[in-house]
N, C-alpha and C. Protein backbone atom coordinates (compact mmCIF):
# COMPACT_ATOMS: atom_id res chain seq x y z
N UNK A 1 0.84 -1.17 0.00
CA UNK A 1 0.00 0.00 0.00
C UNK A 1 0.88 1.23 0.00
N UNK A 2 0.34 2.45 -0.30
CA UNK A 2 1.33 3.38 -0.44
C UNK A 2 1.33 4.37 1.02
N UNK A 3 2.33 4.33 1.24
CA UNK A 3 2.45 5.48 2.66
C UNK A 3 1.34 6.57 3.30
N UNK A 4 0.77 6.52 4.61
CA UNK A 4 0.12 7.47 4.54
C UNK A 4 0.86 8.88 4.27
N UNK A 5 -0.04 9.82 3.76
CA UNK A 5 0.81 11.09 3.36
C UNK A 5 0.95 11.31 2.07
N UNK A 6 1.34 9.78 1.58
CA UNK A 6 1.68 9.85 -0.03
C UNK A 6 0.17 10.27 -0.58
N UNK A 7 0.11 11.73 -1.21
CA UNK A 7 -0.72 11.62 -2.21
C UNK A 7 -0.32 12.66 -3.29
N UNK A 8 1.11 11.97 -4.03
CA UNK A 8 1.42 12.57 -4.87
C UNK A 8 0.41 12.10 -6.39
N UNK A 9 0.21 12.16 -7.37
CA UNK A 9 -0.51 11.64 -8.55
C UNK A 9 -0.09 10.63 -9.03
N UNK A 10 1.37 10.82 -8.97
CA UNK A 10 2.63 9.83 -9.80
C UNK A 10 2.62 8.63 -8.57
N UNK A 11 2.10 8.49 -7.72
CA UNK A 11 2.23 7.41 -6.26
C UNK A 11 1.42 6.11 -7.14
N UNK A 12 1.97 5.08 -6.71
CA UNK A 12 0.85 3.67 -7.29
C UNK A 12 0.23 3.49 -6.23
N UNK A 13 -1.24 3.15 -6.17
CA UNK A 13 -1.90 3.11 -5.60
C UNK A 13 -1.93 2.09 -4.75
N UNK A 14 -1.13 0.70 -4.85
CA UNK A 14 -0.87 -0.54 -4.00
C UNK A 14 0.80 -0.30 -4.47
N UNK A 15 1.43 -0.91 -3.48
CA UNK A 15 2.67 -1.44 -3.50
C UNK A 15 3.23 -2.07 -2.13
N UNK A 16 3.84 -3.33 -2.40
CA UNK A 16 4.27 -4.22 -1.71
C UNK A 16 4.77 -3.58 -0.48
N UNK A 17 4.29 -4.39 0.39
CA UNK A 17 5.71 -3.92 1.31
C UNK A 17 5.74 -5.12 2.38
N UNK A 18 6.78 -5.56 3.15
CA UNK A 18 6.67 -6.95 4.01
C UNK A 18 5.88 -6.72 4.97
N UNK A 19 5.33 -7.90 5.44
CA UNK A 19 4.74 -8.22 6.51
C UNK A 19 5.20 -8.06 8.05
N UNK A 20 4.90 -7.34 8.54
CA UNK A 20 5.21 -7.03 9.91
C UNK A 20 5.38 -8.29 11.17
N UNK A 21 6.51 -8.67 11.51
CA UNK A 21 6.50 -9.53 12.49
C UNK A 21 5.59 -9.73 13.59
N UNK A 22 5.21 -10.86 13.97
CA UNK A 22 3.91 -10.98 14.71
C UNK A 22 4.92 -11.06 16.15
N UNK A 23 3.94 -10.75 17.01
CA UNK A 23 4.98 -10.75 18.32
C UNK A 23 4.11 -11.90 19.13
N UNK A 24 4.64 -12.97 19.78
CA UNK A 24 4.33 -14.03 20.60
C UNK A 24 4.14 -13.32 21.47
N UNK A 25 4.35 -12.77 22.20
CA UNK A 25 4.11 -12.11 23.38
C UNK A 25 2.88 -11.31 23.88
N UNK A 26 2.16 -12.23 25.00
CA UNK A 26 0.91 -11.07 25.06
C UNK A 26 -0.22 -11.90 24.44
N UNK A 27 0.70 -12.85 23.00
CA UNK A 27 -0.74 -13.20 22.19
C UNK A 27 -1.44 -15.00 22.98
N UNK A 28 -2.75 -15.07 22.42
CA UNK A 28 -3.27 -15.50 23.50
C UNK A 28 -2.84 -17.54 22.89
N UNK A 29 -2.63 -18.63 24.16
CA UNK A 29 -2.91 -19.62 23.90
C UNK A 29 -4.03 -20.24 22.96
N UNK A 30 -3.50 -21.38 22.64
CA UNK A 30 -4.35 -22.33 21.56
C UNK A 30 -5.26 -22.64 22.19
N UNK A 31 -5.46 -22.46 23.79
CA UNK A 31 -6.84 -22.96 23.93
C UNK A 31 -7.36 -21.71 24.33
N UNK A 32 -6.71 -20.72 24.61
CA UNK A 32 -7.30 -19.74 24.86
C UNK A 32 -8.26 -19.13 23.59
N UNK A 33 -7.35 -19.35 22.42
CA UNK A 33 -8.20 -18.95 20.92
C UNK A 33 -9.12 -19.25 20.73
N UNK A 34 -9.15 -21.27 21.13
CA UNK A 34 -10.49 -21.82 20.29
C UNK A 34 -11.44 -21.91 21.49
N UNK A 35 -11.06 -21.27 23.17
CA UNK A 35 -12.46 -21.10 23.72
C UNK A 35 -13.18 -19.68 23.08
N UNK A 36 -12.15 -18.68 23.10
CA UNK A 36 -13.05 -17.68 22.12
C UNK A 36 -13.65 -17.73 21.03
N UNK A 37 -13.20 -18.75 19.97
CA UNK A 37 -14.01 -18.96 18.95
C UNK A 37 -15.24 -19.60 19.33
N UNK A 38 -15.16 -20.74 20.24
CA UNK A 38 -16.61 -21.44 20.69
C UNK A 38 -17.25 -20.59 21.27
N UNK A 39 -16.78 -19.70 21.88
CA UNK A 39 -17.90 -18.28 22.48
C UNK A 39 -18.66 -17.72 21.44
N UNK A 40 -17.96 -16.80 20.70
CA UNK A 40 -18.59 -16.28 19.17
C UNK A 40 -19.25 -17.19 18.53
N UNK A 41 -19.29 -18.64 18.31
CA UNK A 41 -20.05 -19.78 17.61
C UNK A 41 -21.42 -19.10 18.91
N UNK A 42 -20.84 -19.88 19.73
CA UNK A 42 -22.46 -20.07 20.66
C UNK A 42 -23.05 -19.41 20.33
N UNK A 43 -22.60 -17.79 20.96
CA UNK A 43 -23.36 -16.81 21.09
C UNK A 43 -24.00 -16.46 19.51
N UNK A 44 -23.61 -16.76 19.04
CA UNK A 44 -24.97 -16.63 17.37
C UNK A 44 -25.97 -17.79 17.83
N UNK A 45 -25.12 -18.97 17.79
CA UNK A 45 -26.23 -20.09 18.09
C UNK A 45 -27.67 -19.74 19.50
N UNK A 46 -27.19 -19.23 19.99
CA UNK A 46 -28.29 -18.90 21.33
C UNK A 46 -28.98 -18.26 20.44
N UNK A 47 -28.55 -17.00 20.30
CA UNK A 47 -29.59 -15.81 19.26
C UNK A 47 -30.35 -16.42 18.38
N UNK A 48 -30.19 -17.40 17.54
CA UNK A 48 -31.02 -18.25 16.34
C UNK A 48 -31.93 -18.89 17.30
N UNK A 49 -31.68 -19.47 18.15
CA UNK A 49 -32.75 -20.35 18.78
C UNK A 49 -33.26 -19.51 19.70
N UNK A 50 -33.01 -18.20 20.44
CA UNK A 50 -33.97 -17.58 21.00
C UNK A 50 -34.87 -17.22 20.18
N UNK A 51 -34.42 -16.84 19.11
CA UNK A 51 -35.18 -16.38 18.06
C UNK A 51 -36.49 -17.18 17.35
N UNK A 52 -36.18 -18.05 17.43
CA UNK A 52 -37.07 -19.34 17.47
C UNK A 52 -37.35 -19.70 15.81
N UNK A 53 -38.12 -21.24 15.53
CA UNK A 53 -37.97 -21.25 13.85
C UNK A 53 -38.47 -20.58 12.75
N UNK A 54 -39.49 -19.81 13.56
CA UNK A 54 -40.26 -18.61 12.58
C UNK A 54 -39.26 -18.00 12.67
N UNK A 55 -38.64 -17.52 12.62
CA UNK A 55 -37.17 -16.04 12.66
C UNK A 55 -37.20 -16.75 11.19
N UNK A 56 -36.39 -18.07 11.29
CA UNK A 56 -34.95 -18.62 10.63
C UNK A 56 -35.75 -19.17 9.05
N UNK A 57 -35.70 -18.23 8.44
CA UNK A 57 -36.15 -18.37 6.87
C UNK A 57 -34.45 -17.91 6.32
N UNK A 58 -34.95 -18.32 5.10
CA UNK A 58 -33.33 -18.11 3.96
C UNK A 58 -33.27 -15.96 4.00
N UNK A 59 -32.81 -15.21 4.12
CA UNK A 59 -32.04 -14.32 4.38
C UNK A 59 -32.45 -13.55 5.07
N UNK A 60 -32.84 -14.05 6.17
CA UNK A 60 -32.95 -13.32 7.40
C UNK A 60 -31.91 -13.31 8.71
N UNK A 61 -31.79 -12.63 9.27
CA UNK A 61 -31.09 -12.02 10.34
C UNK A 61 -30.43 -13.62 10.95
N UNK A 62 -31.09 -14.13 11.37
CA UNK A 62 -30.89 -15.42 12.44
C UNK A 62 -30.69 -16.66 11.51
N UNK A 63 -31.08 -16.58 10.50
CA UNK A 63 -30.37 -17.67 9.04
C UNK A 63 -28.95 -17.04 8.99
N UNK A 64 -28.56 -15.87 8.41
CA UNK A 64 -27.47 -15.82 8.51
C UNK A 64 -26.28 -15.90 9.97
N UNK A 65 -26.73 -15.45 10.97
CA UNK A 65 -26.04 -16.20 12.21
C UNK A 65 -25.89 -17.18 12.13
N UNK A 66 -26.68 -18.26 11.93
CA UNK A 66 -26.38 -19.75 11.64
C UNK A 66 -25.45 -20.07 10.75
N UNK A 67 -25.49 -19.42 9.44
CA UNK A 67 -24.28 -19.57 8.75
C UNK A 67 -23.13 -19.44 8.90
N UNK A 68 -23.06 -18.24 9.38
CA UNK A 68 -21.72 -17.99 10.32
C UNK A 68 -21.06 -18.19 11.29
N UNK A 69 -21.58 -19.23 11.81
CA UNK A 69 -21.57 -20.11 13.21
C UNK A 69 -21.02 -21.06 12.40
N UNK A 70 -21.48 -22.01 11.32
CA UNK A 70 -21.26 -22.92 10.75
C UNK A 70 -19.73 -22.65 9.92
N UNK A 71 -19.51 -21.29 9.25
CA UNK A 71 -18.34 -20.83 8.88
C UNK A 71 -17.58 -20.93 9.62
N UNK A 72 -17.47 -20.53 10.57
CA UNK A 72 -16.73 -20.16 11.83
C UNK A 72 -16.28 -21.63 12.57
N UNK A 73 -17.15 -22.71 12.59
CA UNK A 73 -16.91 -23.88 13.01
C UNK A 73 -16.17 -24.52 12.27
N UNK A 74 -16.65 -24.31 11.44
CA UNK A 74 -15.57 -25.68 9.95
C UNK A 74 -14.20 -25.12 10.24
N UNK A 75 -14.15 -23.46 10.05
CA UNK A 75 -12.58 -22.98 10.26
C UNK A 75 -12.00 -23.90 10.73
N UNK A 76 -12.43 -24.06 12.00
CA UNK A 76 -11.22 -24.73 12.86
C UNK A 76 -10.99 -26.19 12.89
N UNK A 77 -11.39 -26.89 11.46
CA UNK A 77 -10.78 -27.98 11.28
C UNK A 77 -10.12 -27.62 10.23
N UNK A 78 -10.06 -26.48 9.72
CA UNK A 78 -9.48 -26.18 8.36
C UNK A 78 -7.50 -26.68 8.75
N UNK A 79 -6.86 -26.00 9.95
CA UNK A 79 -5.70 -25.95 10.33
C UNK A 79 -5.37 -26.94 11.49
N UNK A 80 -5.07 -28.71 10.71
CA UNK A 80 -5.68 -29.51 12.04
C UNK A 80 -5.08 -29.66 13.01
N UNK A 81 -3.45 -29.03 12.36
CA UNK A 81 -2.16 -28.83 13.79
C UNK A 81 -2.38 -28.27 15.10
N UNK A 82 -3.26 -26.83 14.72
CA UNK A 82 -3.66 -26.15 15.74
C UNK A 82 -4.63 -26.68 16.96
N UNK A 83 -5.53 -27.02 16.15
CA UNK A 83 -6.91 -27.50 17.58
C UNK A 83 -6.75 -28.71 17.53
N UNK A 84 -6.34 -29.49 17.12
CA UNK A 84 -6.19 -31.17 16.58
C UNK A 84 -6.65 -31.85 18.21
N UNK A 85 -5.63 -31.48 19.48
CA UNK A 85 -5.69 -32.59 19.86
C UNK A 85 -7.42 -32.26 21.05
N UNK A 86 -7.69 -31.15 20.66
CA UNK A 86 -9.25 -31.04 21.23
C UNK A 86 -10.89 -31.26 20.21
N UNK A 87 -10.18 -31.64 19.39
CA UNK A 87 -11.32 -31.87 18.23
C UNK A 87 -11.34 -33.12 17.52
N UNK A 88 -10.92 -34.29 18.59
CA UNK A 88 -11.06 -35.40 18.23
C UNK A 88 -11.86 -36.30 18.81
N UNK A 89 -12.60 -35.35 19.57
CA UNK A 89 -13.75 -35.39 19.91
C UNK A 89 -15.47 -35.13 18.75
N UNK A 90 -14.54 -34.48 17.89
CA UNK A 90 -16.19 -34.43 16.81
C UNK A 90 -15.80 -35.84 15.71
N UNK A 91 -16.10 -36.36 15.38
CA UNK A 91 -16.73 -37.56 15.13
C UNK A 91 -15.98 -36.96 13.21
N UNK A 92 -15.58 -37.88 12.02
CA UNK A 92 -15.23 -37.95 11.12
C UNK A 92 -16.51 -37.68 10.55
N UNK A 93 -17.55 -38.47 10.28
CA UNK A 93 -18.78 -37.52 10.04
C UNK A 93 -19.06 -36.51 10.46
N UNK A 94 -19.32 -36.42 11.30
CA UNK A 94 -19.85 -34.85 11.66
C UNK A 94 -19.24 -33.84 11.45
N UNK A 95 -17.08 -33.73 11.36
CA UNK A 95 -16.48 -32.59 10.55
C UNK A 95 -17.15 -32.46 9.26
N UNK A 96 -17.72 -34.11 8.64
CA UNK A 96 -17.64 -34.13 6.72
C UNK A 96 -18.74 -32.98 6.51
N UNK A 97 -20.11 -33.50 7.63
CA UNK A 97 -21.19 -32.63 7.76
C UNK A 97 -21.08 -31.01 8.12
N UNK A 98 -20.15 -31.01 8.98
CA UNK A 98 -19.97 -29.51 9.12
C UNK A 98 -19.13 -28.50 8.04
N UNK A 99 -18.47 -29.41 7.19
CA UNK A 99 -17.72 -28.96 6.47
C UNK A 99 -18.45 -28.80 5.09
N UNK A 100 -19.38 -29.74 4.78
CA UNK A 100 -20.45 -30.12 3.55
C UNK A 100 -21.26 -28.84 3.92
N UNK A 101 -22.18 -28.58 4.99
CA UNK A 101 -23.03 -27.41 5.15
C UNK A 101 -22.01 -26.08 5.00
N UNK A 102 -20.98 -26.31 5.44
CA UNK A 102 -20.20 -24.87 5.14
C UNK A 102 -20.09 -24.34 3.81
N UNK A 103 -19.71 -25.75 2.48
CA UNK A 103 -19.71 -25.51 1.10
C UNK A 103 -20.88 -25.25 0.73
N UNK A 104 -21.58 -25.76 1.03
CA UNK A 104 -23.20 -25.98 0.23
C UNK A 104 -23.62 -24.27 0.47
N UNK A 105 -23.40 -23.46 1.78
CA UNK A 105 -23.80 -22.22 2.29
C UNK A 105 -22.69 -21.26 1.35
N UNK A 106 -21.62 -21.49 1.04
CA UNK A 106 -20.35 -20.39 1.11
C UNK A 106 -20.66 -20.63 -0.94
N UNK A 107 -20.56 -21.40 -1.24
CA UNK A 107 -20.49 -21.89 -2.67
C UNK A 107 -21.91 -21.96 -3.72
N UNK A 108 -22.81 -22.73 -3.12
CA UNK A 108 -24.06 -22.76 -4.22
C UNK A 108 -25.08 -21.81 -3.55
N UNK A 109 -24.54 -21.11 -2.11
CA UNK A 109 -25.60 -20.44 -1.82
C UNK A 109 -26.66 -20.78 -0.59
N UNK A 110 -27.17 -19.97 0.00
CA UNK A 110 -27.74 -20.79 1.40
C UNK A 110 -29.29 -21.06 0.90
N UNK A 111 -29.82 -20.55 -0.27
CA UNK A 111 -30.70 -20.97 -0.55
C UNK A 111 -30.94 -22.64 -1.12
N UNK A 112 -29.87 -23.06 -1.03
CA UNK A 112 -29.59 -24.52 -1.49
C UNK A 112 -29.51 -25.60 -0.32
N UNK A 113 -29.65 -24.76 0.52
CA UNK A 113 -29.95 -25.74 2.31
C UNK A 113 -31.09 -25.79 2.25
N UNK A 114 -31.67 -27.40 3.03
CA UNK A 114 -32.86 -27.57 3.74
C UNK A 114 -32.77 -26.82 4.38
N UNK A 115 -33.97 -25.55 4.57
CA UNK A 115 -33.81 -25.13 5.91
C UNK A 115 -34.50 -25.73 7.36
N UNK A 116 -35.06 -27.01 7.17
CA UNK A 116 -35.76 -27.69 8.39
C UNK A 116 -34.16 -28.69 8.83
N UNK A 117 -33.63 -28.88 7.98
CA UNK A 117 -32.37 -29.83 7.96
C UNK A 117 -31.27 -28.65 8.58
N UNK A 118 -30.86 -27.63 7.98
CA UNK A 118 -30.01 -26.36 8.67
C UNK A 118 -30.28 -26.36 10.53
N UNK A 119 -32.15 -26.08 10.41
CA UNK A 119 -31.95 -25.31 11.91
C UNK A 119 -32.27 -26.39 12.67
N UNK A 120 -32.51 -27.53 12.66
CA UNK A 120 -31.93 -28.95 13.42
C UNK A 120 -30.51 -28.95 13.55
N UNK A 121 -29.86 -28.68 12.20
CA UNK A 121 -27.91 -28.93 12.90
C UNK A 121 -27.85 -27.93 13.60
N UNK A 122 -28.24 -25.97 13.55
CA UNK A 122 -27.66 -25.37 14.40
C UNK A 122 -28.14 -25.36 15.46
N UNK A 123 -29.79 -25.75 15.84
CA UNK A 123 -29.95 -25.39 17.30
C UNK A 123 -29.85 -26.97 18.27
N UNK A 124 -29.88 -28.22 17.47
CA UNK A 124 -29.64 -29.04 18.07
C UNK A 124 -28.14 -29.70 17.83
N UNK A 125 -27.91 -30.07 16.75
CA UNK A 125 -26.49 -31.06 16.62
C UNK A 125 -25.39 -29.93 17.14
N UNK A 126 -25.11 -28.92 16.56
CA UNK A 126 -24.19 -27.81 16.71
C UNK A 126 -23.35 -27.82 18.47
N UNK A 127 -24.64 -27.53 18.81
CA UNK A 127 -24.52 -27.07 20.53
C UNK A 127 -23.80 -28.26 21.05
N UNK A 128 -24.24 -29.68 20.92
CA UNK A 128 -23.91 -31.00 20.92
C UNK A 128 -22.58 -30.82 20.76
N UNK A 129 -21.76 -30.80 19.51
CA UNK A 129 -20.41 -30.78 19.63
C UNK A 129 -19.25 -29.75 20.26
N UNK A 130 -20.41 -28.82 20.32
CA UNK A 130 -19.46 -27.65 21.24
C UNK A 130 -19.32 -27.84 22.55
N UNK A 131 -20.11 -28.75 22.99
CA UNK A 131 -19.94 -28.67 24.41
C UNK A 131 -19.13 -29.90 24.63
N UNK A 132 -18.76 -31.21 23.52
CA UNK A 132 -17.76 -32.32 23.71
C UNK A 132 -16.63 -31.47 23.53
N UNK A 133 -16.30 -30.59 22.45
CA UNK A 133 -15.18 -29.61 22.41
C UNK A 133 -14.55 -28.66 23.39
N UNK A 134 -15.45 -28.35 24.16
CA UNK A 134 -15.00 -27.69 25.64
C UNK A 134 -14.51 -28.63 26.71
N UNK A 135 -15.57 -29.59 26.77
CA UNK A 135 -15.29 -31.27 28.01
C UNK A 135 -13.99 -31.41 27.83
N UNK A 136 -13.70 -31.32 26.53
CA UNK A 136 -12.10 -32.10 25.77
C UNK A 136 -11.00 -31.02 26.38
N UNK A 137 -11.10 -29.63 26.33
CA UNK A 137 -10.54 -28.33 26.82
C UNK A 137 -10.24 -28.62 27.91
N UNK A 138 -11.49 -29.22 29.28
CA UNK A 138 -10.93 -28.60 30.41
C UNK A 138 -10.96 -29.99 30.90
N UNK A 139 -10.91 -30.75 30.11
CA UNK A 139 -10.35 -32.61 30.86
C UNK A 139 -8.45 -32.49 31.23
């Protein structure tokens, strides 16, 4: 990117520059990360089901929380070094499933979900594995 300040005409509008060293220090543990990610999962997941199944139609407010709960979940099998040895607790199906609803939502579109099949995985199966994923945390 170009310098703040730079706004000569002749300036390119992107340009390289390296990546800033990340500092270990301060930054938070691996389990400290993926209890915050299971926080941010939940807390959509509560909101969808307070919300109840009349809310949860295809592009509404509490459909998309669900999606993004579901985004947000698959992530963390995406990098299996990282969470590996607390997520061997979700079952080889149930990543395929969490990972299948993530494509089916991110790729052909969320109008391409059951939505009676969707808000069964997020307000019932979902919660289910988050809470073997925490057991696994603080065993």
């Amino acid at each position: 990117m170009t310098m703040p300040g730079d706004h000569s005409a002749d300036a390119p509008r992107w340009s390289v520059r390296p990546r800033t060293a990340a500092s270990a220090q301060g930054a938070p543990t691996v389990v400290q990360s993926l209890r915050d990610e299971l926080v941010k999962i939940e807390r959509r997941l509560e909101v969808v089901i307070h919300q109840g199944r009349e809310a949860f139609t295809e592009g509404s407010g509490s459909y998309d929380r669900a999606t993004v709960a579901v985004l947000r979940l698959a992530a963390l099998f995406e990098d299996s070094s990282r969470f590996a040895p607390y997520l061997t607790v979700v079952t080889l199906d149930e990543r395929r499933g969490i990972v299948t609803t993530r494509n089916i939502a991110s790729h052909s579109g969320c109008g391409a979900l059951n939505t009676e099949i969707f808000w069964r995985t997020v307000t019932e199966r979902l919660p289910e594995v988050i809470a073997r994923i925490r057991a696994a945390i603080d065993s």
